[in-house]
Protein backbone atom coordinates (compact mmCIF):
# COMPACT_ATOMS: atom_id res chain seq x y z
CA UNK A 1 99.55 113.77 113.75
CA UNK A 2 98.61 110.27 113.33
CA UNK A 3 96.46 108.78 116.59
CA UNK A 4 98.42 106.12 117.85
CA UNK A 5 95.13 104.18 117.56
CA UNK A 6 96.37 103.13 114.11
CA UNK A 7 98.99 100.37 114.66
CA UNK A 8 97.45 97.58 112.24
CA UNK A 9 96.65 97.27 108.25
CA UNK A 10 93.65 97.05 106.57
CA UNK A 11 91.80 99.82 109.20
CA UNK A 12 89.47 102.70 107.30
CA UNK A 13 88.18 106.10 108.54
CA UNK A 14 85.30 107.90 107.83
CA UNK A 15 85.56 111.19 105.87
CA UNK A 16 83.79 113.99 106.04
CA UNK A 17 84.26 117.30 103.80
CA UNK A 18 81.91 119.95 104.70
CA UNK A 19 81.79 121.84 101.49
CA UNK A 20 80.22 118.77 100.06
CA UNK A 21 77.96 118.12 102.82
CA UNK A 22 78.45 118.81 106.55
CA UNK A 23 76.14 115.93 107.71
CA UNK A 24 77.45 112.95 105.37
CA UNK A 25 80.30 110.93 106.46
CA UNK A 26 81.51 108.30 104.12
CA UNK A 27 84.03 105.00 105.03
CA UNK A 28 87.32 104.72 103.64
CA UNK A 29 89.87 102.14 103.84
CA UNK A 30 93.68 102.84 104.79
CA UNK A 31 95.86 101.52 101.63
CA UNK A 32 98.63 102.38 103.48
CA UNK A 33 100.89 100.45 106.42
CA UNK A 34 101.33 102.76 109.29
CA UNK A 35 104.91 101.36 109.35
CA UNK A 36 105.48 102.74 105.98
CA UNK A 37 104.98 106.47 107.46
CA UNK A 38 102.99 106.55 111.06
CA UNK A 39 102.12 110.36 110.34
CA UNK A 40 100.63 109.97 107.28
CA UNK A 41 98.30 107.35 105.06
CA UNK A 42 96.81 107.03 101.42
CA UNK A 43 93.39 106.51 100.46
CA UNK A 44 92.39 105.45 97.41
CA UNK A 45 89.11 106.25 96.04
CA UNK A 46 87.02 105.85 92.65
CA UNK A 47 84.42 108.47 91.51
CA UNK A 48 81.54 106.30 91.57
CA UNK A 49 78.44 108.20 93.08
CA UNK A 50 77.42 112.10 93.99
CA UNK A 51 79.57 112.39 96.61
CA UNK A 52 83.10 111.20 94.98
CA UNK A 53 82.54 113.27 92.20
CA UNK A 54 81.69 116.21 94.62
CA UNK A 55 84.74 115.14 96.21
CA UNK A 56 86.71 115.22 92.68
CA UNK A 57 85.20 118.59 91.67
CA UNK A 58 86.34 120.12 94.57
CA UNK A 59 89.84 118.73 94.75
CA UNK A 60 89.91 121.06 91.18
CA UNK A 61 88.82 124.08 92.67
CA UNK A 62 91.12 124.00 95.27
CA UNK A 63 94.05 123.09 92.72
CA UNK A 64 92.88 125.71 90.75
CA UNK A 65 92.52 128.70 94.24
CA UNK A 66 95.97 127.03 95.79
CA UNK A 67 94.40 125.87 98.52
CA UNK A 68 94.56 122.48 100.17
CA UNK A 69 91.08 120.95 100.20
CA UNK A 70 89.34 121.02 104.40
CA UNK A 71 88.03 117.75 105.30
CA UNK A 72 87.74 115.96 108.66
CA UNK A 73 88.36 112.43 109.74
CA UNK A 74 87.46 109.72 112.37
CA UNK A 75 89.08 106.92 112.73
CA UNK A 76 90.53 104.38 112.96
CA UNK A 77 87.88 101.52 112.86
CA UNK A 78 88.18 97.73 111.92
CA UNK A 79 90.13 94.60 112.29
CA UNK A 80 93.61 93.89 111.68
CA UNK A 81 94.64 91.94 108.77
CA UNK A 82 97.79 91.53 110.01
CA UNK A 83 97.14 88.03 110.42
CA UNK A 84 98.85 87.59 107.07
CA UNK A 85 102.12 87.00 108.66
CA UNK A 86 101.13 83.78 110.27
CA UNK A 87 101.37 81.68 106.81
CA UNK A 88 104.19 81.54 105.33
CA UNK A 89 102.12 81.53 101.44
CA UNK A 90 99.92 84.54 101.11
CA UNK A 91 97.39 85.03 98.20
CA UNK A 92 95.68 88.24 97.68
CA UNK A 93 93.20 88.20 95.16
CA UNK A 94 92.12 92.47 94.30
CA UNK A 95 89.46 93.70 92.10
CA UNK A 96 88.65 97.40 91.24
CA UNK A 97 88.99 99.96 93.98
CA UNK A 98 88.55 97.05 95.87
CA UNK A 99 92.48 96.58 96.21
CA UNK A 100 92.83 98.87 98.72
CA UNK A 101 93.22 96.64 101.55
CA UNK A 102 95.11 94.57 100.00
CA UNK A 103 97.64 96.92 98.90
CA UNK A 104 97.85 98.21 102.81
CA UNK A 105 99.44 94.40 102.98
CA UNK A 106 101.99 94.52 100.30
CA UNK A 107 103.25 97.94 101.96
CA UNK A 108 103.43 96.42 105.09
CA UNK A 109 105.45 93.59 103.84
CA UNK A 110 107.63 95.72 101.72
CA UNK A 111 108.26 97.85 104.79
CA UNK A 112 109.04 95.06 107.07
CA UNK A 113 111.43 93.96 104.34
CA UNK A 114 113.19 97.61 104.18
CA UNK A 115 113.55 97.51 107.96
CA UNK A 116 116.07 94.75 107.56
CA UNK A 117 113.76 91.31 108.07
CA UNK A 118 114.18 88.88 106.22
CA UNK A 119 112.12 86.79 103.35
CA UNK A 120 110.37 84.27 104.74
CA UNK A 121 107.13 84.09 102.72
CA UNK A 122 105.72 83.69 99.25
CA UNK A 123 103.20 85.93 98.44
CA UNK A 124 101.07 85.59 95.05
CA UNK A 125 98.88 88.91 94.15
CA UNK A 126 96.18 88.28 91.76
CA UNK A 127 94.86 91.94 90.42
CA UNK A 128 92.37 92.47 87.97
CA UNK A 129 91.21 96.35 86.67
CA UNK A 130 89.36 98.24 84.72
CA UNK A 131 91.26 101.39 84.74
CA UNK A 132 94.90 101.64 84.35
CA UNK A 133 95.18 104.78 86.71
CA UNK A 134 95.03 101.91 89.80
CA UNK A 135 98.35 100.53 87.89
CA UNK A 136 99.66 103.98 87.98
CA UNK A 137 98.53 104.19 91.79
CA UNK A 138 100.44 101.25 92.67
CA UNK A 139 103.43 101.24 90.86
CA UNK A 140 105.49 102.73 93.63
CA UNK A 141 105.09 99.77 95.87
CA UNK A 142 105.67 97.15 92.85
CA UNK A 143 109.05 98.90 91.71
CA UNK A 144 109.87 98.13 95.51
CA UNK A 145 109.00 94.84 95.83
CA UNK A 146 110.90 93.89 92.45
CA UNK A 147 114.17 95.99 93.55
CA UNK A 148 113.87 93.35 97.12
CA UNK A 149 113.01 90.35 95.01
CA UNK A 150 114.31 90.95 91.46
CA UNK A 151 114.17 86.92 90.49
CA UNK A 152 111.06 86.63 92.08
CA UNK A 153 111.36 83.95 93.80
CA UNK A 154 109.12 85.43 96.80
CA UNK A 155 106.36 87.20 95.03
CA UNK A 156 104.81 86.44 92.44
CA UNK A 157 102.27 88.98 90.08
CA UNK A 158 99.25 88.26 87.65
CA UNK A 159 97.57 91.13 86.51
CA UNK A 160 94.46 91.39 83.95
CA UNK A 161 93.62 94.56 82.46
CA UNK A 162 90.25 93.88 81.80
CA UNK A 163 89.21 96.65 79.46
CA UNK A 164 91.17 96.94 76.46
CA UNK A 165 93.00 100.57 75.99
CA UNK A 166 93.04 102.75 72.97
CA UNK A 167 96.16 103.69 71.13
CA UNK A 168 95.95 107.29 73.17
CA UNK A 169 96.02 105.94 76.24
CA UNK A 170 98.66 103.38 76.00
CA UNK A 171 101.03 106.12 74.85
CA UNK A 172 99.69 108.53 77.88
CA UNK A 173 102.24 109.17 80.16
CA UNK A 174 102.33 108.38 83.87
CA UNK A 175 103.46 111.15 86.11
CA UNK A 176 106.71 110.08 87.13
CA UNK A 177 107.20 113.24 89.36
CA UNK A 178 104.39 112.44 91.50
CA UNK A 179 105.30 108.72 92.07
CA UNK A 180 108.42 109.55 93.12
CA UNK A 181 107.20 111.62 95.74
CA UNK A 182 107.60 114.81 94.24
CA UNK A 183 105.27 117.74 95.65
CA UNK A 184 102.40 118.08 92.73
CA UNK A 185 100.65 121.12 95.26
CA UNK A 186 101.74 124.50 96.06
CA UNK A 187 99.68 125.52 98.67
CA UNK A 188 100.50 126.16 101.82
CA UNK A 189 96.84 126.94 103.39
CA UNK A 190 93.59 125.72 103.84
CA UNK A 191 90.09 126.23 102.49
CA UNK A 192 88.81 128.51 104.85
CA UNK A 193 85.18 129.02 103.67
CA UNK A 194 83.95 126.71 105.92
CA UNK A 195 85.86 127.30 109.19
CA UNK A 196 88.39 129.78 109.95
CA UNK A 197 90.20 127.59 112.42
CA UNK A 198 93.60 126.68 111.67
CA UNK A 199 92.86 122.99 110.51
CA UNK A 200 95.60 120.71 111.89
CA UNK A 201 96.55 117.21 109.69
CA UNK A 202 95.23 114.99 112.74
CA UNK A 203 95.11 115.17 116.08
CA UNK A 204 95.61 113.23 118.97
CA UNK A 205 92.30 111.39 121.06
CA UNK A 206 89.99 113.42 123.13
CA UNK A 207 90.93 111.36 125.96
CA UNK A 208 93.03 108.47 126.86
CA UNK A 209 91.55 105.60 128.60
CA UNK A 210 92.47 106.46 131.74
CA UNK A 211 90.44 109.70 131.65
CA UNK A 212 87.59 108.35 130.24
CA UNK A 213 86.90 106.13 133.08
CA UNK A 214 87.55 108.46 135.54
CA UNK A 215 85.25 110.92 134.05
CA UNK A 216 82.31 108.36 133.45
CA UNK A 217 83.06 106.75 137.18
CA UNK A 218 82.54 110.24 138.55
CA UNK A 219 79.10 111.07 136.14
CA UNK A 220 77.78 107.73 138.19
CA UNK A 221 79.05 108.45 141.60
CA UNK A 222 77.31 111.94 141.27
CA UNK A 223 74.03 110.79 139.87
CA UNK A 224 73.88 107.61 142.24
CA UNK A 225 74.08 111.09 144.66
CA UNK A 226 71.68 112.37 143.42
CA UNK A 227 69.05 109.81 143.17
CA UNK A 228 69.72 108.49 146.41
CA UNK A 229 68.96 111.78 147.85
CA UNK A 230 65.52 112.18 145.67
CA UNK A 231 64.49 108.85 146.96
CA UNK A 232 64.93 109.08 150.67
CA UNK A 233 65.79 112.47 151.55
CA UNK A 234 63.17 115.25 152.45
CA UNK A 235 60.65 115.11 149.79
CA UNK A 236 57.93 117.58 148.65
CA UNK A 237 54.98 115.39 149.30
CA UNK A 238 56.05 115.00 152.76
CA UNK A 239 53.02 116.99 154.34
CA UNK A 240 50.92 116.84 151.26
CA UNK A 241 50.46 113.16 149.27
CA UNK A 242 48.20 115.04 146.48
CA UNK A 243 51.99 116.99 145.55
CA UNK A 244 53.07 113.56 144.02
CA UNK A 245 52.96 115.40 140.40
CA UNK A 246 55.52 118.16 141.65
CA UNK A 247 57.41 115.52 143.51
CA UNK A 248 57.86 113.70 139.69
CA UNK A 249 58.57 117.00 138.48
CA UNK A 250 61.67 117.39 140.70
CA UNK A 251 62.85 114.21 140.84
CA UNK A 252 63.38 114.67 136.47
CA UNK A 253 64.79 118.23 136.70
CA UNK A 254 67.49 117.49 138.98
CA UNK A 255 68.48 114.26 136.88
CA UNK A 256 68.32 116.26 133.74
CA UNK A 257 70.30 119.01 135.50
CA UNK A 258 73.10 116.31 136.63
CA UNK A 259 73.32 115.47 133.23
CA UNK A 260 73.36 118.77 131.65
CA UNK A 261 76.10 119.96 133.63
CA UNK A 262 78.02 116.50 133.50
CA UNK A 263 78.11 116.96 129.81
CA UNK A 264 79.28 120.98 129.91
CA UNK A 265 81.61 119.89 132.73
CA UNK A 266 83.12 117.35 130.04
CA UNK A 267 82.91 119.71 127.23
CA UNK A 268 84.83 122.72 129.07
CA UNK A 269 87.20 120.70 130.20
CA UNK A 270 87.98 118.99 126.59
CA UNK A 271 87.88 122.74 125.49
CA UNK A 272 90.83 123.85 127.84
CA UNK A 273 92.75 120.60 127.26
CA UNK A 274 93.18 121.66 123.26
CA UNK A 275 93.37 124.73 123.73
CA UNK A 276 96.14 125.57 121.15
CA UNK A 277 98.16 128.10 123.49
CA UNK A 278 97.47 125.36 126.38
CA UNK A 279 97.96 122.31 124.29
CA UNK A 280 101.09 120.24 124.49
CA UNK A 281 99.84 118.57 120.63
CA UNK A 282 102.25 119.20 118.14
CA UNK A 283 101.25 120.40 114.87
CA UNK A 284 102.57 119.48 111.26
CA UNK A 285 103.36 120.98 108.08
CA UNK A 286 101.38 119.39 105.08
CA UNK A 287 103.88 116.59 103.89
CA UNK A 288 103.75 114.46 101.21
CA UNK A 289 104.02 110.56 101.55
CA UNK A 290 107.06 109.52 100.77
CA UNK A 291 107.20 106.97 97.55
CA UNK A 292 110.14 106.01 95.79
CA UNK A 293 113.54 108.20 94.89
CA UNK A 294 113.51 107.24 91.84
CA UNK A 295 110.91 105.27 88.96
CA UNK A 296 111.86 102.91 86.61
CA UNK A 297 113.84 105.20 83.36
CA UNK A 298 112.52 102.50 80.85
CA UNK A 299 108.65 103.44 82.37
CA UNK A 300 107.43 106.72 80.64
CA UNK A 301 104.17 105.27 79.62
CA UNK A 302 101.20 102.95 80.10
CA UNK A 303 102.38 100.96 77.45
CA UNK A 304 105.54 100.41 79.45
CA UNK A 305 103.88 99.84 82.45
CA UNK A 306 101.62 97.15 80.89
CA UNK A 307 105.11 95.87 79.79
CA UNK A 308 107.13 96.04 82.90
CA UNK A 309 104.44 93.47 84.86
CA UNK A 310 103.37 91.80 81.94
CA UNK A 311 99.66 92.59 82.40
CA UNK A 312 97.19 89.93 80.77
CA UNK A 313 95.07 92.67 78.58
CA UNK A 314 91.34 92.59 77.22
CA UNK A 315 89.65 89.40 79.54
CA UNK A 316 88.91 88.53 82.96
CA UNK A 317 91.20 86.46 85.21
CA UNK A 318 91.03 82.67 84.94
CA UNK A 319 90.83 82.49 88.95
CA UNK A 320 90.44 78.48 88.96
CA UNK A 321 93.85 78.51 87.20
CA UNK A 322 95.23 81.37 89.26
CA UNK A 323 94.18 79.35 92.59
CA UNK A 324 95.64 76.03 91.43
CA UNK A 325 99.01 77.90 90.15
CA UNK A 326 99.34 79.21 93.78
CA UNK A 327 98.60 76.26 95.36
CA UNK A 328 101.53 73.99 93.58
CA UNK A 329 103.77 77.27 94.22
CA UNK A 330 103.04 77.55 98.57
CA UNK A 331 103.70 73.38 98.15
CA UNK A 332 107.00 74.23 96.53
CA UNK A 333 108.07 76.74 98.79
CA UNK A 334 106.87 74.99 101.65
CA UNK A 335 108.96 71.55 100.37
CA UNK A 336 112.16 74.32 99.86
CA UNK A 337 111.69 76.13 102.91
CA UNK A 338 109.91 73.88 105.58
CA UNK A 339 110.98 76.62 108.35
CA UNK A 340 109.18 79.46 107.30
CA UNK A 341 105.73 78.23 107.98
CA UNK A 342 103.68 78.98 111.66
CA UNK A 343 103.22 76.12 113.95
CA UNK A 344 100.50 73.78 112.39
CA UNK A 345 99.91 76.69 109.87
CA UNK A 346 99.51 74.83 106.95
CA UNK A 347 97.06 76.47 104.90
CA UNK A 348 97.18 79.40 102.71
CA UNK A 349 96.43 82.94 103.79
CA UNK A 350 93.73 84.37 101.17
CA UNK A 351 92.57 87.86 101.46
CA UNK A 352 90.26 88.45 98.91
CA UNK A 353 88.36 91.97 98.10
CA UNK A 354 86.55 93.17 95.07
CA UNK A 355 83.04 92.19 93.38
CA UNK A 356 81.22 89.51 94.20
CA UNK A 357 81.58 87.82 91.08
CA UNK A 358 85.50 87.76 92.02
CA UNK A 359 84.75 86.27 95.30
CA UNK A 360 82.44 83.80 94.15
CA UNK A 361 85.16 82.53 91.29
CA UNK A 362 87.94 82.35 94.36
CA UNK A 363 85.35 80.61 96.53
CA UNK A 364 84.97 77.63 93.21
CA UNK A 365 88.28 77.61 92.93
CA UNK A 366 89.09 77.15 96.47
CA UNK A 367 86.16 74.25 96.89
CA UNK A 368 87.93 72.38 93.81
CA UNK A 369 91.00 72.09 95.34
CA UNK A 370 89.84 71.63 98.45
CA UNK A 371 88.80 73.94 101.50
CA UNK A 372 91.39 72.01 104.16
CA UNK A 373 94.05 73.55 102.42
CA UNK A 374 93.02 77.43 102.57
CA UNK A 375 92.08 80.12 105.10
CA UNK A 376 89.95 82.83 103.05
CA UNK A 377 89.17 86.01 104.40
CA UNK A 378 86.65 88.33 102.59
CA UNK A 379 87.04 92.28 103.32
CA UNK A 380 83.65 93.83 102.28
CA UNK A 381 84.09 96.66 100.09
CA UNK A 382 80.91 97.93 98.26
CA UNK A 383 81.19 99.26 95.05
């Protein structure tokens, strides 16, 4: 079950799968809005180093075994970039992997939208990729935002495929069936060669604020106890000022004792709280995210899907033009719609994430046209 510590966009978690390693935990970011499904979220990753592909070979072994794949998470860590809704033009600028953030916006806009609010900004995403699995990836959430805006008149796309495709995979096709939310895994049970606990999807905090306070208040009333009655109470050295040593000697030992059974005190007590015949946490079955009920029937392949968003294929973006483009746009939509924008919020929102070089271009581009009229915020995202 989902912590109800995730309430904004653009959070990550730290993953940790201990077939791969048992010590290593490794940062992910959400691409997902927690008002899309609050029980669930999507992370996107690329197999770039020892531990993704680890991570990729053993999602195939446990395809292969029907088993779903044990791995544990902490979370959720970062700022909110839900800040986006206080301009009423937003520009997200993605490269790479490096969407992922970003895409955790356009979900959360798209379900916003699906809960009944209305349109009230213009929002320009600028993607450029490598690999046209991350146009696969997101397709789902573009086939939504063009059924709620089919003119276009509130987002608009620019995609550059920056690697040019062979013949054979332009006429791959995508997996529709997964997309649409279809279950692509049959198992119903977990890897149990590492643990034999029953692995549960999440789980709620060890303890709510409340509790922690109370707990640490009472580890300092006990050793402020303590000490006080080291310092001034009887004392060893009393009769003898050459037992000084053993005096030392006590005075650690009972601290460290305080301690030690602070900490077991803490630790039983956590046990017997989650305690799964004493627990009140409700467990849940292995769902899959919900996408879309249905995909495009003209989209079969990449080709189409190249098509259908009219993807800019075999160079890099022109950002300078891109930037300038969305500038004249937010000062057309705020001349049409001179409501929609925050109180003194004049500027445009950019989020940008990716390389550096992609940064660097939108940070030119930006200076061109003149700083006064942006807000930039850079998500770091190592590649």
């Amino acid at each position: 079950m989902a912590s109800p510590l995730w309430l904004y966009v653009g959070q990550f978690v730290y993953l940790n799968v201990p077939t791969i390693s048992k010590l290593q935990w490794h940062a992910f970011t959400i691409a997902s809005s927690p008002r899309t499904s609050p029980d669930t979220l999507t992370i996107l990753l690329k197999s770039l180093g020892d531990w993704t592909e680890e991570l990729v070979k053993y999602s195939e072994d446990c395809k292969k075994n029907n088993v779903l794949p044990t791995m544990y998470m902490d979370g959720y860590y970062g700022a909110s970039l839900e800040m986006y809704d206080e301009y009423s033009t937003v520009c997200l600028v993605g490269g790479g992997i490096g969407v992922t953030p970003l895409l955790s916006i356009l979900e959360d806009i798209v379900a916003k939208l699906q809960k009944g609010e209305s349109l009230r900004q213009k929002v320009i995403f600028i993607f450029s990729f490598r690999e046209l699995s991350l146009l696969e990836e997101i397709h789902p959430v573009l086939m939504q935002i063009k059924e709620l805006d089919p003119q276009q008149y509130y987002f608009s796309l620019h995609f550059s495929l920056t690697r040019a495709p062979t013949t054979g995979q332009l006429n791959e096709l995508i997996d529709r069936e997964r997309l649409a939310g279809k279950p692509h895994v049959s198992a119903t049970k977990y890897d149990a060669s590492v643990t034999s606990k029953k692995p549960r999807p999440f789980t709620e905090p060890l303890r709510t604020r409340t509790s922690k306070v109370m707990m640490f208040g009472a580890s300092f009333l006990v050793t402020l106890i303590v000490v006080l009655l080291v310092k001034y109470g009887n004392k060893v050295q009393a009769d003898d000022e050459n037992l000084w040593p053993l005096q030392n000697f006590v005075e650690i030992s009972l601290l460290i004792a305080v301690g030690m059974i602070t900490v077991y005190t803490s630790v039983a007590l956590d046990k017997k709280t989650h305690d799964p015949k004493t627990s009140t946490t409700r467990n849940y079955d292995v769902v899959e995210t919900p996408r879309l009920p249905s995909i495009a029937a003209d989209v079969h392949t990449f080709q189409n899907l190249i098509s259908e968003y009219n993807v800019d294929v075999g160079r890099r973006p022109d950002i300078p033009d891109l930037i300038e483009s969305a500038f004249m746009e937010h000062r057309a939509f705020r001349k049409a719609h001179p409501s929609s924008s925050a109180a003194g919020n004049k500027t445009i929102g950019v989020f940008v994430s990716g390389p550096e070089e992609l940064k660097k271009a939108v940070e030119y581009a930006i200076e061109d046209i003149g700083s006064q009229h942006f807000d930039v915020h850079e998500e770091e995202f190592e590649l």
